[in-house]
Protein backbone atom coordinates (compact mmCIF):
# COMPACT_ATOMS: atom_id res chain seq x y z
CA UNK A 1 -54.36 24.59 179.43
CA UNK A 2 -51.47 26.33 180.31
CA UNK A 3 -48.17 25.12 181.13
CA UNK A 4 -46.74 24.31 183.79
CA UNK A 5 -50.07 25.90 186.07
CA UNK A 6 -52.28 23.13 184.35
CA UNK A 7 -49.88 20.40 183.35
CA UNK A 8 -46.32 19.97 183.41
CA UNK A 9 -44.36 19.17 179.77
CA UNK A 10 -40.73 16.91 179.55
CA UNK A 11 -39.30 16.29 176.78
CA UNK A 12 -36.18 13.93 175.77
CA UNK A 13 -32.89 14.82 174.66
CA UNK A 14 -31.96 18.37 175.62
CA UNK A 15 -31.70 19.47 172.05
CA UNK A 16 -31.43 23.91 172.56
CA UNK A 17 -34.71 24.59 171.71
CA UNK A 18 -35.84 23.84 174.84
CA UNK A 19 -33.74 26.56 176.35
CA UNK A 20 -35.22 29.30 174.38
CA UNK A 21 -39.13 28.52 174.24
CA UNK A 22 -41.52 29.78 176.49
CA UNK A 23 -41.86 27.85 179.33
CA UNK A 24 -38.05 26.72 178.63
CA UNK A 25 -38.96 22.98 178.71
CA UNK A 26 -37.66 20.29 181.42
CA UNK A 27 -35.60 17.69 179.63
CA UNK A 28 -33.85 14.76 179.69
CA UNK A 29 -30.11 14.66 178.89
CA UNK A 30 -28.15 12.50 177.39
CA UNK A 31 -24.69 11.74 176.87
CA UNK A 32 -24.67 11.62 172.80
CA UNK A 33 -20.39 11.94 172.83
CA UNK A 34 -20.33 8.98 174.97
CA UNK A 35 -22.86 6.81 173.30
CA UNK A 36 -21.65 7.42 169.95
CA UNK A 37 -17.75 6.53 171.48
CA UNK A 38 -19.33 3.26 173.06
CA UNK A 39 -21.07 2.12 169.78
CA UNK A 40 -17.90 2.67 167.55
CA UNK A 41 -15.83 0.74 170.14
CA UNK A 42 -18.47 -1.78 169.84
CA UNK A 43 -18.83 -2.11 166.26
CA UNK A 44 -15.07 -2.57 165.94
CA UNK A 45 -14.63 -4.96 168.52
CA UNK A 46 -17.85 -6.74 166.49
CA UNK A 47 -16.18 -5.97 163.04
CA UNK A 48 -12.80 -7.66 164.70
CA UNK A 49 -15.08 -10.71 165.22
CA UNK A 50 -13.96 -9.96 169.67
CA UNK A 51 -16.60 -9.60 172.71
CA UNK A 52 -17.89 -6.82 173.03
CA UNK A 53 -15.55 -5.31 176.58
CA UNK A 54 -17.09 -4.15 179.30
CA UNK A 55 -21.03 -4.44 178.49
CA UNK A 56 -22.32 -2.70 181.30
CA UNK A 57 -20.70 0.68 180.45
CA UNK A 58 -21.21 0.28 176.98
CA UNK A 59 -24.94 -0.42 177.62
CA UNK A 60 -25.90 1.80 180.71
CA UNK A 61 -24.74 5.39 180.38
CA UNK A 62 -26.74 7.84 182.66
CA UNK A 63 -29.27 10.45 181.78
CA UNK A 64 -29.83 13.03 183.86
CA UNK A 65 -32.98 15.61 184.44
CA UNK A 66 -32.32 19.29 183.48
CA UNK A 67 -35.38 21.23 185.35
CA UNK A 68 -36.73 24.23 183.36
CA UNK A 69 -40.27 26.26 183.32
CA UNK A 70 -42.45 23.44 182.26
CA UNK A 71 -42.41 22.04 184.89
């Protein structure tokens, strides 16, 4: 089979790889800055026996699809 004539490939967190095989492969991004910023915050706020602030940000950060060859 060949790629993406015959099937299309994704793969998950946009590590640079997929920017230099051939087909560069279609990925999903995420925000690993943010997510590691959110879980400190939240382990400290934990750790300080507090609520965790603001759940919804802390919990839902967006991903986003970067298109490439293999797809």
């Amino acid at each position: 089979m060949k790629v993406p004539d015959d099937i299309a490939v994704i793969g998950f967190d946009d590590q640079f790889i997929a920017q230099i095989v051939e087909p560069a492969l279609t990925t999903i991004h995420q925000p690993i800055q943010k997510i590691g910023e959110f879980t400190m915050q939240a382990m400290v706020q934990l750790l300080r026996s507090q609520t965790i602030s603001n759940k919804r940000e802390v919990f839902e950060l967006p991903l986003s699809l970067i298109v490439r060859e293999s797809s």
